[in-house]
PDB file of N, CA and C in Angstrom:
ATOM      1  N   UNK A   1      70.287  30.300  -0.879  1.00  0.00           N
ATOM      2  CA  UNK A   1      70.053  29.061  -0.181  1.00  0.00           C
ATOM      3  C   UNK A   1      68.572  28.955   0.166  1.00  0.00           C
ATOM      4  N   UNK A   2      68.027  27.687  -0.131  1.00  0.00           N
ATOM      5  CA  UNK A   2      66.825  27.486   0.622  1.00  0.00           C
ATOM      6  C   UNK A   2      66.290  27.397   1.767  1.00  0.00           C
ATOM      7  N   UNK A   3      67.168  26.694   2.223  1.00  0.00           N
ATOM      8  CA  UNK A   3      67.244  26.290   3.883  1.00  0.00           C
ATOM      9  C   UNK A   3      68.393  26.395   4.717  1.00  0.00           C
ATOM     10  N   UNK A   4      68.338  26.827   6.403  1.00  0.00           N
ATOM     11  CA  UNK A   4      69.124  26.671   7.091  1.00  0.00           C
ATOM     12  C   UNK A   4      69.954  25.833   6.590  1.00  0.00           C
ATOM     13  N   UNK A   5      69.822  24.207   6.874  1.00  0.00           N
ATOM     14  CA  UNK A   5      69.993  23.062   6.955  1.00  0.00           C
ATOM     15  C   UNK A   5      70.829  22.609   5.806  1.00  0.00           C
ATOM     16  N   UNK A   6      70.467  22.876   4.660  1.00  0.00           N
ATOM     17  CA  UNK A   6      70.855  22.733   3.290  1.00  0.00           C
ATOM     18  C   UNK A   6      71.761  22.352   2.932  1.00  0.00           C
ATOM     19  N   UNK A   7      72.767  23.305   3.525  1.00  0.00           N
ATOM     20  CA  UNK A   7      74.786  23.348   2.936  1.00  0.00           C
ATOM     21  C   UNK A   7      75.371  22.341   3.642  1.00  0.00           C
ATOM     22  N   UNK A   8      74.420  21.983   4.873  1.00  0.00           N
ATOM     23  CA  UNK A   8      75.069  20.603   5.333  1.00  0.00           C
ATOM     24  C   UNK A   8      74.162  19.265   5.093  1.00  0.00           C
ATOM     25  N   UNK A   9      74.131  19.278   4.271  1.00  0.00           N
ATOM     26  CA  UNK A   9      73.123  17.543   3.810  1.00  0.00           C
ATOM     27  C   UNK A   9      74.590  17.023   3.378  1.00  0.00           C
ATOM     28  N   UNK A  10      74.475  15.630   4.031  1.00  0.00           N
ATOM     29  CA  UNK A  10      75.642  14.700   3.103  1.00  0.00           C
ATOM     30  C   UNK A  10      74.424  14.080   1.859  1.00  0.00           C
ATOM     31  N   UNK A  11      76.014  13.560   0.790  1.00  0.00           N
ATOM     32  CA  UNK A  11      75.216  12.817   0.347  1.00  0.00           C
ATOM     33  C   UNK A  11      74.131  11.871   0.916  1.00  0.00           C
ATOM     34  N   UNK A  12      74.189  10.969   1.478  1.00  0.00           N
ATOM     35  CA  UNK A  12      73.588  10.475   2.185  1.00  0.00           C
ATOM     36  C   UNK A  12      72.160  10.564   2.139  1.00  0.00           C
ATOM     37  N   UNK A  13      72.226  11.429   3.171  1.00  0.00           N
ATOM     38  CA  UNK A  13      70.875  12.212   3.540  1.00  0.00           C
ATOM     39  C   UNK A  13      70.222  12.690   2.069  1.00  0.00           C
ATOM     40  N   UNK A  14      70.876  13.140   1.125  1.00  0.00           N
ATOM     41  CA  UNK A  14      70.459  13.513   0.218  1.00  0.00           C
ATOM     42  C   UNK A  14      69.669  12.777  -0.991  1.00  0.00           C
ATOM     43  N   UNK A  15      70.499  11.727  -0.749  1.00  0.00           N
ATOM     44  CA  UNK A  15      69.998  10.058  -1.584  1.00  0.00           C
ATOM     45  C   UNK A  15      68.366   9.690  -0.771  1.00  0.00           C
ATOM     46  N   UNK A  16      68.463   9.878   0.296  1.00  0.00           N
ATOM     47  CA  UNK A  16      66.940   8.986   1.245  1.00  0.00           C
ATOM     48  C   UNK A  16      66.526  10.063   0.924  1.00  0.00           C
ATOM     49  N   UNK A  17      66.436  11.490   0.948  1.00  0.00           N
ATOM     50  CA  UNK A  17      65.085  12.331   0.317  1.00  0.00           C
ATOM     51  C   UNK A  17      64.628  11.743  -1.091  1.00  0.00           C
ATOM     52  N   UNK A  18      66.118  11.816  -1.922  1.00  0.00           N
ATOM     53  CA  UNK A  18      65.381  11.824  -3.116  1.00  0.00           C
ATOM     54  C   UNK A  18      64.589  10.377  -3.379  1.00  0.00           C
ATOM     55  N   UNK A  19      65.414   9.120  -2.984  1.00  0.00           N
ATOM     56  CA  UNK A  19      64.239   7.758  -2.230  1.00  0.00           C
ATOM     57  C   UNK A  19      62.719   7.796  -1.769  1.00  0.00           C
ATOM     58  N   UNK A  20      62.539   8.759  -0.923  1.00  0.00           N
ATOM     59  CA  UNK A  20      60.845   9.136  -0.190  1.00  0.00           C
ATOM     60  C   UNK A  20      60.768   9.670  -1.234  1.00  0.00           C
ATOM     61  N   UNK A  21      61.033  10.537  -2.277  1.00  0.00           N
ATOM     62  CA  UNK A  21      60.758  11.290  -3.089  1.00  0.00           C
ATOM     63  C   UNK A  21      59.503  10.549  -4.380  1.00  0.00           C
ATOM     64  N   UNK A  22      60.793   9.640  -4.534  1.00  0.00           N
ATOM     65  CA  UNK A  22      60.421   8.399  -5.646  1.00  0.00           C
ATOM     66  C   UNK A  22      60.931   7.460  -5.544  1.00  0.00           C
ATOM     67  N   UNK A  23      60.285   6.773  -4.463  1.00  0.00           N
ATOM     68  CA  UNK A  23      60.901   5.137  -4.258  1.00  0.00           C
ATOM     69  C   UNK A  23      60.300   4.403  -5.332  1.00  0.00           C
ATOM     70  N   UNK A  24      61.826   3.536  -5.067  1.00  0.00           N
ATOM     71  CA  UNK A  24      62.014   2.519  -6.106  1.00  0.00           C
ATOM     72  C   UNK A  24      62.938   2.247  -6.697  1.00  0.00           C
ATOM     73  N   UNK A  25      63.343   1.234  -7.605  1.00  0.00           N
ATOM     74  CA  UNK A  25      64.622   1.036  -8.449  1.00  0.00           C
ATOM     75  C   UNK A  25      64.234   0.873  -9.768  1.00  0.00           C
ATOM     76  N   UNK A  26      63.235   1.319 -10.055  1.00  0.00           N
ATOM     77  CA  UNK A  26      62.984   0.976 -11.728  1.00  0.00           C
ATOM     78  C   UNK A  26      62.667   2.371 -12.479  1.00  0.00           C
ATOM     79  N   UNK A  27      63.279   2.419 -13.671  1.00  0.00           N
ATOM     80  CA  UNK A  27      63.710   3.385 -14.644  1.00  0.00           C
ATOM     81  C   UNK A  27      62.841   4.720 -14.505  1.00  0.00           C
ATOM     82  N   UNK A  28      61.766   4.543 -14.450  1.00  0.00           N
ATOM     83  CA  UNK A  28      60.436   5.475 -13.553  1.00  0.00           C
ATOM     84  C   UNK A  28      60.946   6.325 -12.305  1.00  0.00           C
ATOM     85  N   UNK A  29      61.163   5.644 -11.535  1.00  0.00           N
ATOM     86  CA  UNK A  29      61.222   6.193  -9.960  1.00  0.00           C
ATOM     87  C   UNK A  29      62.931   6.835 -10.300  1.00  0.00           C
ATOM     88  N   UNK A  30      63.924   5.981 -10.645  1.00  0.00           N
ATOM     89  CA  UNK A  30      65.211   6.778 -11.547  1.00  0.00           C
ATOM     90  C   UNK A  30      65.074   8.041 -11.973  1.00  0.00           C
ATOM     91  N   UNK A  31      64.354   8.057 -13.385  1.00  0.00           N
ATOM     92  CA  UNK A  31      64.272   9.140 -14.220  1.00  0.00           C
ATOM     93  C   UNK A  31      63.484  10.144 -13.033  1.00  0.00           C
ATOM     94  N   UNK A  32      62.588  10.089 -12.578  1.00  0.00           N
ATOM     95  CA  UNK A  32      61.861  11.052 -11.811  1.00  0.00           C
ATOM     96  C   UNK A  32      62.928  11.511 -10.633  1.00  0.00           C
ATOM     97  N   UNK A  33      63.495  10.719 -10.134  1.00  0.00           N
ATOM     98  CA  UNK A  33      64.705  11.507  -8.949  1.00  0.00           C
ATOM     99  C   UNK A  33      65.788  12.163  -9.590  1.00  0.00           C
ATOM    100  N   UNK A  34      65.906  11.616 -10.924  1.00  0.00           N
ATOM    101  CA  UNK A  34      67.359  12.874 -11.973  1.00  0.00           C
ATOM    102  C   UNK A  34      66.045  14.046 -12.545  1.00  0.00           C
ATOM    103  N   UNK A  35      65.098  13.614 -12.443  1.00  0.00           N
ATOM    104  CA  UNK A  35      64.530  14.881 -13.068  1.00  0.00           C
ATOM    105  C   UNK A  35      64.364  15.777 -12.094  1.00  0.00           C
ATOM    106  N   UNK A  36      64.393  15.816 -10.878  1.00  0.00           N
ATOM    107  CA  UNK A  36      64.253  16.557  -9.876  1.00  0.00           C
ATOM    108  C   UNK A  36      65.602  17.264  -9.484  1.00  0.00           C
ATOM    109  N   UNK A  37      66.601  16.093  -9.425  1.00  0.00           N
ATOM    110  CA  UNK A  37      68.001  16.672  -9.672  1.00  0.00           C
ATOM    111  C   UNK A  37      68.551  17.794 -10.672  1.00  0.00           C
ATOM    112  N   UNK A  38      67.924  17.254 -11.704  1.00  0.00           N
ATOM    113  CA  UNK A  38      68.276  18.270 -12.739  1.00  0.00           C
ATOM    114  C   UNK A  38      67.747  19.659 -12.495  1.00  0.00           C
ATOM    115  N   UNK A  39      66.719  19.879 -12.239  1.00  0.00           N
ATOM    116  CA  UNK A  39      65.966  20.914 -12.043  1.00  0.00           C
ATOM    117  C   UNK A  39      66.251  21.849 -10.868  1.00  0.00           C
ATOM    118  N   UNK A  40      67.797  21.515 -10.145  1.00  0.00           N
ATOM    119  CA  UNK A  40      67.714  21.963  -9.018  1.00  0.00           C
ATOM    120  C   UNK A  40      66.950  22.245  -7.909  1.00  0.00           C
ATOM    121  N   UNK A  41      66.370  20.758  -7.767  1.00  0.00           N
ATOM    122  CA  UNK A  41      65.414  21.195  -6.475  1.00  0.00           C
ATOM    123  C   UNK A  41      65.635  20.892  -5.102  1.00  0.00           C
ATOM    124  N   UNK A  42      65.068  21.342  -3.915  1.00  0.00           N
ATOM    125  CA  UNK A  42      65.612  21.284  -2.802  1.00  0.00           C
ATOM    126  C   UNK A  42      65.168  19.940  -2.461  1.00  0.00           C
ATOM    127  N   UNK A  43      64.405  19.800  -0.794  1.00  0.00           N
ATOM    128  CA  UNK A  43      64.148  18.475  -0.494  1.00  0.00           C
ATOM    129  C   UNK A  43      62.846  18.337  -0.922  1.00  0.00           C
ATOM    130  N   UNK A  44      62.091  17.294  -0.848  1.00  0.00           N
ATOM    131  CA  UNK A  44      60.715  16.613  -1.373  1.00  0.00           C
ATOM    132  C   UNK A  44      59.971  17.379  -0.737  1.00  0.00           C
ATOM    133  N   UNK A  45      59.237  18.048  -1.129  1.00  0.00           N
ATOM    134  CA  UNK A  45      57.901  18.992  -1.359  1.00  0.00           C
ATOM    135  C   UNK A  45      57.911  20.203  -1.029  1.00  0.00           C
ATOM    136  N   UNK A  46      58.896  20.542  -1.152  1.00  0.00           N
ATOM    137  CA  UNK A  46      59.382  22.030  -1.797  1.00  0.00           C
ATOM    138  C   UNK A  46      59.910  22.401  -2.958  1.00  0.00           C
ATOM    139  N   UNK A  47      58.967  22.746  -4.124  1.00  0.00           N
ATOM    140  CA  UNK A  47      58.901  23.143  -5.445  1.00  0.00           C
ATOM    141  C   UNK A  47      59.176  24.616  -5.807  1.00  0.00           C
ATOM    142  N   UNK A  48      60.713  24.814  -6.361  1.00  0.00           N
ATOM    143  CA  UNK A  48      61.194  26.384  -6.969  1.00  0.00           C
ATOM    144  C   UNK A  48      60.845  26.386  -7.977  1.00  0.00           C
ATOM    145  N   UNK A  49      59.316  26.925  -8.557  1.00  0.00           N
ATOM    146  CA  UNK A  49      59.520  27.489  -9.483  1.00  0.00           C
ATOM    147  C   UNK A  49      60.813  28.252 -10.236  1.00  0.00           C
ATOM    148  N   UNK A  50      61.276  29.496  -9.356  1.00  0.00           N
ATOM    149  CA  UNK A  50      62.422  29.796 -10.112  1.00  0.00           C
ATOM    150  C   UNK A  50      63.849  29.021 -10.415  1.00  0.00           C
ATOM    151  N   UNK A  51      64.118  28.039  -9.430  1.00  0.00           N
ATOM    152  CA  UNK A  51      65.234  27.360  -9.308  1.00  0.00           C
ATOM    153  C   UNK A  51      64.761  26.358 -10.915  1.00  0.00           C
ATOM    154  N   UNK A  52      63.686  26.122 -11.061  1.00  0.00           N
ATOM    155  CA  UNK A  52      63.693  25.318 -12.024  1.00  0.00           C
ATOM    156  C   UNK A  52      63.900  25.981 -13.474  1.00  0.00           C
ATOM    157  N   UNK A  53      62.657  27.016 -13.553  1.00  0.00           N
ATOM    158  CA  UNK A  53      62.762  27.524 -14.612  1.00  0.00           C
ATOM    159  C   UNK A  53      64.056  28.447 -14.764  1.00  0.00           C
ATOM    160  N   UNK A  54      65.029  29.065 -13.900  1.00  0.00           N
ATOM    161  CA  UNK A  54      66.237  29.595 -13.825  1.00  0.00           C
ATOM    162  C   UNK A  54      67.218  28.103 -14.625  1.00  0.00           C
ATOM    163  N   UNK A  55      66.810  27.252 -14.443  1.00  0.00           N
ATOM    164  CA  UNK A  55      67.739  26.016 -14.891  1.00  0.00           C
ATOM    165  C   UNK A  55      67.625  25.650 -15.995  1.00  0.00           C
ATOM    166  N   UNK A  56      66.685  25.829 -16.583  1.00  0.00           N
ATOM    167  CA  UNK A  56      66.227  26.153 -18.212  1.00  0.00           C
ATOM    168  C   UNK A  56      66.738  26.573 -18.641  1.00  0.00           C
ATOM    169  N   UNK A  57      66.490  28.086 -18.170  1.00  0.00           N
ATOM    170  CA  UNK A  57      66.919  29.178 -19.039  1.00  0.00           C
ATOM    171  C   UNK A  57      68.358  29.390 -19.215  1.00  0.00           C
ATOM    172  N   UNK A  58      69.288  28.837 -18.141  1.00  0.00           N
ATOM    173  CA  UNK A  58      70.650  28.514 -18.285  1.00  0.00           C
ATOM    174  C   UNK A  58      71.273  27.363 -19.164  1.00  0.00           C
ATOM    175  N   UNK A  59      70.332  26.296 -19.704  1.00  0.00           N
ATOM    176  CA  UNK A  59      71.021  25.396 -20.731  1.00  0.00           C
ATOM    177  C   UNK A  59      70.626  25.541 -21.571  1.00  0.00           C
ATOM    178  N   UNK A  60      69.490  26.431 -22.020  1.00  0.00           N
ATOM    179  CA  UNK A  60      69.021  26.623 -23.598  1.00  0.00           C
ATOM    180  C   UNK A  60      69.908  27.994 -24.297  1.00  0.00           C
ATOM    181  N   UNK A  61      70.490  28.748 -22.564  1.00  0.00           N
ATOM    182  CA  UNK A  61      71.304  29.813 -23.006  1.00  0.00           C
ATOM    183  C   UNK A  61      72.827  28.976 -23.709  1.00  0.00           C
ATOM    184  N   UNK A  62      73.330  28.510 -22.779  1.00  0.00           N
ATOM    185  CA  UNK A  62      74.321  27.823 -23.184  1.00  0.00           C
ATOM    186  C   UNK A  62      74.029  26.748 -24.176  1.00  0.00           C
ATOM    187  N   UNK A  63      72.737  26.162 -24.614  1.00  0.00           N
ATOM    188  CA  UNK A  63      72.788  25.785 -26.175  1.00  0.00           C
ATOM    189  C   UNK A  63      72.726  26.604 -27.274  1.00  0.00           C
ATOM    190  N   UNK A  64      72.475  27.832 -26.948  1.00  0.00           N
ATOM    191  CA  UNK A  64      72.266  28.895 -27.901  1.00  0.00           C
ATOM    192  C   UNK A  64      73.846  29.321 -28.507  1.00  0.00           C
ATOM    193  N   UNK A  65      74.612  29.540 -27.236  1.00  0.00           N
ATOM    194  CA  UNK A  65      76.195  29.568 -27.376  1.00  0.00           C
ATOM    195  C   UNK A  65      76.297  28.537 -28.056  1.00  0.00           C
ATOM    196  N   UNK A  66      76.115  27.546 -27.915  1.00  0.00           N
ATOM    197  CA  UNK A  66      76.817  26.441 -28.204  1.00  0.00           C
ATOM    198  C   UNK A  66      76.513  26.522 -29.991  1.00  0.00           C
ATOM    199  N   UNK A  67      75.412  26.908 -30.183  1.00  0.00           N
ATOM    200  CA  UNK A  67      74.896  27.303 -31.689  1.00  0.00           C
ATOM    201  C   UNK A  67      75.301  28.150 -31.926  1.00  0.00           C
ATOM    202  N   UNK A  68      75.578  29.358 -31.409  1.00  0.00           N
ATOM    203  CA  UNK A  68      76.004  30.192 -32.437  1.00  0.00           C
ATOM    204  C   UNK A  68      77.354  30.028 -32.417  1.00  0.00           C
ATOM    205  N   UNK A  69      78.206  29.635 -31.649  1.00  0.00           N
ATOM    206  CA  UNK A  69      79.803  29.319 -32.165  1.00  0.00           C
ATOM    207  C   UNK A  69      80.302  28.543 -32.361  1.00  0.00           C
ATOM    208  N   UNK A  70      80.184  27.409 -32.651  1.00  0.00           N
ATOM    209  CA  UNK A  70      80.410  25.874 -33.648  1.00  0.00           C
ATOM    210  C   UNK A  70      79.715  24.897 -33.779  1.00  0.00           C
ATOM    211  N   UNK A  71      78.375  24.563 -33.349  1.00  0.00           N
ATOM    212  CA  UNK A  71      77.652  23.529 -33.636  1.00  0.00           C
ATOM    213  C   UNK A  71      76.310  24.243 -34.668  1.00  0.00           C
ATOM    214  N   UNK A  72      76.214  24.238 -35.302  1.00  0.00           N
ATOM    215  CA  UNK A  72      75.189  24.819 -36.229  1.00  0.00           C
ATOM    216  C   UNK A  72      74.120  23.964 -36.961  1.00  0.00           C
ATOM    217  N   UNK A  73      73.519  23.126 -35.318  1.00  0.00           N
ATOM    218  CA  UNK A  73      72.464  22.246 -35.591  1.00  0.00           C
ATOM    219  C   UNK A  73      71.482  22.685 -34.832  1.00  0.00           C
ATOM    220  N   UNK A  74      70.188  23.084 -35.788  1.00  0.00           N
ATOM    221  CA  UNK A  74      69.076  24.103 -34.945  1.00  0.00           C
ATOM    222  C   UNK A  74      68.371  23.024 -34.204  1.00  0.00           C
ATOM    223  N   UNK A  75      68.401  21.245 -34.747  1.00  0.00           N
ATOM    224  CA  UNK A  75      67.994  20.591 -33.694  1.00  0.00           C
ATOM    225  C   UNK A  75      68.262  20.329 -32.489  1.00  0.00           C
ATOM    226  N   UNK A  76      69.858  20.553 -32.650  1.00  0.00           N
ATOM    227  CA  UNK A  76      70.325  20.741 -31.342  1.00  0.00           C
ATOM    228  C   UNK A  76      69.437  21.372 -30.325  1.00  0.00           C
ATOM    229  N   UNK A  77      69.184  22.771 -30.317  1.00  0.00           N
ATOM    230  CA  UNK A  77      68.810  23.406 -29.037  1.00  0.00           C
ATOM    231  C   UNK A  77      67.224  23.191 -29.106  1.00  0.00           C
ATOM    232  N   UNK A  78      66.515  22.334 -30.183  1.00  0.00           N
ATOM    233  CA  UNK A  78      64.890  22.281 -30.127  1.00  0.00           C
ATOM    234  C   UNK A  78      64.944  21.364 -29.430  1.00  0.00           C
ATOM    235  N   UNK A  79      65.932  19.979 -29.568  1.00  0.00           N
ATOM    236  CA  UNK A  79      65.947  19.062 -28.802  1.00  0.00           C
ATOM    237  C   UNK A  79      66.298  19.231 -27.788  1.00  0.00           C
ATOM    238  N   UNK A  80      67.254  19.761 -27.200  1.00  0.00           N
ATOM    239  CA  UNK A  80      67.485  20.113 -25.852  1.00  0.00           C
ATOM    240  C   UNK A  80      66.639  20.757 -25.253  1.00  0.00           C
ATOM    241  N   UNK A  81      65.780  21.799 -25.904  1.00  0.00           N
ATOM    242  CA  UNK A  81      64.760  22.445 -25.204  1.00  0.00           C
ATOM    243  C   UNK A  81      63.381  21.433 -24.957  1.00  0.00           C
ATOM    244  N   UNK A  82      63.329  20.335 -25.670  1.00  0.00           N
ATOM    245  CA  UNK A  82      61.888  19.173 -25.838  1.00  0.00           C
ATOM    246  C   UNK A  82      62.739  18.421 -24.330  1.00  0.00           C
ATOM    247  N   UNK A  83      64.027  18.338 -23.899  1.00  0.00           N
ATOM    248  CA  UNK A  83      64.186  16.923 -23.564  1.00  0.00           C
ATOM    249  C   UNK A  83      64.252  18.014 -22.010  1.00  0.00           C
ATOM    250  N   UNK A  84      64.639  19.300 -21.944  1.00  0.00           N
ATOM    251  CA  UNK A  84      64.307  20.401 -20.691  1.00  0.00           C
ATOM    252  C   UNK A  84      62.923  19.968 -20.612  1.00  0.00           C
ATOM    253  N   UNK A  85      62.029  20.537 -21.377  1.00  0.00           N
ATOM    254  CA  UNK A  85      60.428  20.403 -21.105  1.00  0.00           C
ATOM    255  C   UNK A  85      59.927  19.293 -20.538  1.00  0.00           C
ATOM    256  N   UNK A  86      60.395  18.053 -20.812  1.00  0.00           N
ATOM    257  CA  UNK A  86      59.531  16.676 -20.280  1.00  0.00           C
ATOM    258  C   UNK A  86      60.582  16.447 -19.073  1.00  0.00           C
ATOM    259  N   UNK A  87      61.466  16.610 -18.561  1.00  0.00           N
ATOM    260  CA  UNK A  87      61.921  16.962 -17.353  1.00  0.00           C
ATOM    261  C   UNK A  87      61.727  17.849 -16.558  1.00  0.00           C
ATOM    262  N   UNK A  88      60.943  19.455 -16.875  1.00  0.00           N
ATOM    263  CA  UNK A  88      60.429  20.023 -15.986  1.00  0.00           C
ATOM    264  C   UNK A  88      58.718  19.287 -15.744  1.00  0.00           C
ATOM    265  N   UNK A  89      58.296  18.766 -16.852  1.00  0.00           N
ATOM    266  CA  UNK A  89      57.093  18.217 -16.590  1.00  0.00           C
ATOM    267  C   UNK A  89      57.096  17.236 -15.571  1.00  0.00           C
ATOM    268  N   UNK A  90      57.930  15.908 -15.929  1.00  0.00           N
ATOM    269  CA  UNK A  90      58.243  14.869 -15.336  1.00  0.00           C
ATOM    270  C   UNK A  90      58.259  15.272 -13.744  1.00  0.00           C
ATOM    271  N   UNK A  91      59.116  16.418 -13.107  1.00  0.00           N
ATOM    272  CA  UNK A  91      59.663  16.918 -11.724  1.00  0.00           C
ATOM    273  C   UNK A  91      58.235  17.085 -11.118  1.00  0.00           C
ATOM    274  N   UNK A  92      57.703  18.259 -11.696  1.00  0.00           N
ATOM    275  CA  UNK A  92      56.497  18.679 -11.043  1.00  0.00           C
ATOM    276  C   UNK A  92      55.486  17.542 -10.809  1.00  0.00           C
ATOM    277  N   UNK A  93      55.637  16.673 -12.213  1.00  0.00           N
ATOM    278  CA  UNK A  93      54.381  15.387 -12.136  1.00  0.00           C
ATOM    279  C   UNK A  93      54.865  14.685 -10.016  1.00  0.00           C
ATOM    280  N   UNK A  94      56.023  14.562  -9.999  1.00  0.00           N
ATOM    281  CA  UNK A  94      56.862  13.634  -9.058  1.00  0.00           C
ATOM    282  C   UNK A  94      56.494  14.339  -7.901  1.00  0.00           C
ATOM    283  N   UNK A  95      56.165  15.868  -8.040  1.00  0.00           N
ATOM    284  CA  UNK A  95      56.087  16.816  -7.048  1.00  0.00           C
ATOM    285  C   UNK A  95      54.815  16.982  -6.179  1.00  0.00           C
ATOM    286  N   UNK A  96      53.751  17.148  -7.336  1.00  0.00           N
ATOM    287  CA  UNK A  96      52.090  16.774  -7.091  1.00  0.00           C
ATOM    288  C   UNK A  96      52.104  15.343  -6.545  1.00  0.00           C
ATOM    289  N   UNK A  97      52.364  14.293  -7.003  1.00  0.00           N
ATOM    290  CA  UNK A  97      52.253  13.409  -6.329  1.00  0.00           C
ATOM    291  C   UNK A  97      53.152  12.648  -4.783  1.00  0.00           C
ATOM    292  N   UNK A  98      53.970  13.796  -4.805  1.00  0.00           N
ATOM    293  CA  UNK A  98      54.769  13.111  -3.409  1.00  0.00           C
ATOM    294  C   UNK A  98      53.911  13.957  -2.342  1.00  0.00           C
ATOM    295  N   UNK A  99      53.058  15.044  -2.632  1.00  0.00           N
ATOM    296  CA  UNK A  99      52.318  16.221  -1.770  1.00  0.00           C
ATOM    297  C   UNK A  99      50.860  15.425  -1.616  1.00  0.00           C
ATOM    298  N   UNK A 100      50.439  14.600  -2.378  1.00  0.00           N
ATOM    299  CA  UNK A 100      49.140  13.840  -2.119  1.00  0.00           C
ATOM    300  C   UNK A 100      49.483  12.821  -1.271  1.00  0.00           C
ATOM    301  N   UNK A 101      50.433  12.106  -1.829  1.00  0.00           N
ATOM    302  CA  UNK A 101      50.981  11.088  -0.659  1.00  0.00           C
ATOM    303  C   UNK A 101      51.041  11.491   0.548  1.00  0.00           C
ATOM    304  N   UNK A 102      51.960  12.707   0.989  1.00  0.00           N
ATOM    305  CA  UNK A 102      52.185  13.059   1.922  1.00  0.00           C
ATOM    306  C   UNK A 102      51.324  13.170   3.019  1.00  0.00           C
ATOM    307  N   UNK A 103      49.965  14.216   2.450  1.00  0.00           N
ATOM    308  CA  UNK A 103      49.276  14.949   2.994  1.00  0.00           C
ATOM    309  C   UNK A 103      48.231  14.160   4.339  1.00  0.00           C
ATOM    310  N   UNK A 104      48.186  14.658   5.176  1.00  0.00           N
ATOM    311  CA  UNK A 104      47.385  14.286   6.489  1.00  0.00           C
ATOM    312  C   UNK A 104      45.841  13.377   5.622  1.00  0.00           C
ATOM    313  N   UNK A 105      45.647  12.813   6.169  1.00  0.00           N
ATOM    314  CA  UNK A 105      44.115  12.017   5.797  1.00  0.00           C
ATOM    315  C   UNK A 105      43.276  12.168   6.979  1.00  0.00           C
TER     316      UNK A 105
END
């Protein structure tokens, strides 16, 4: 666990972080709050390296399964590994910039 607090976020609460996170309703501010989702991350401006890259390494494992025992498309897991990469990029991009925003002036 990351935080005390954590195991009890409702949804709710969980939706308005990821909102301050990347407000907005357009496909941008979207994709950037599932990319953060995806990546297992906690609340807005606290960045796991390992939680993220641990989240990688768990779907390229399980595309690897997925290749070696009935899908025997090597694009499969290049693509899955290209469409991981611009979602860990995408998170961090969302991450640097919610920490500039943030920051005291």
């Amino acid at each position: 666990m990351s935080g005390a607090g954590d195991g009890k976020r409702t949804p709710d609460r969980r939706q308005a972080e990821l909102q301050r996170l990347a407000p907005g309703t357009g496909i941008g501010a979207r994709l950037d709050r599932a990319a953060w989702s995806a990546l297992s991350q906690g609340a807005p401006g606290t960045w796991s390296w390992p939680k993220a890259l641990g989240t990688v390494a768990l779907a390229l494992a399980l595309a690897v399964v997925i290749f070696v025992t009935f899908y025997h498309e090597l694009a499969f897991v290049i693509g899955l590994g290209l469409v991981y990469g611009y979602l860990l990029l995408r998170a961090r991009i969302v991450h640097e910039r919610y920490i500039h925003r943030e920051a005291p002036r």
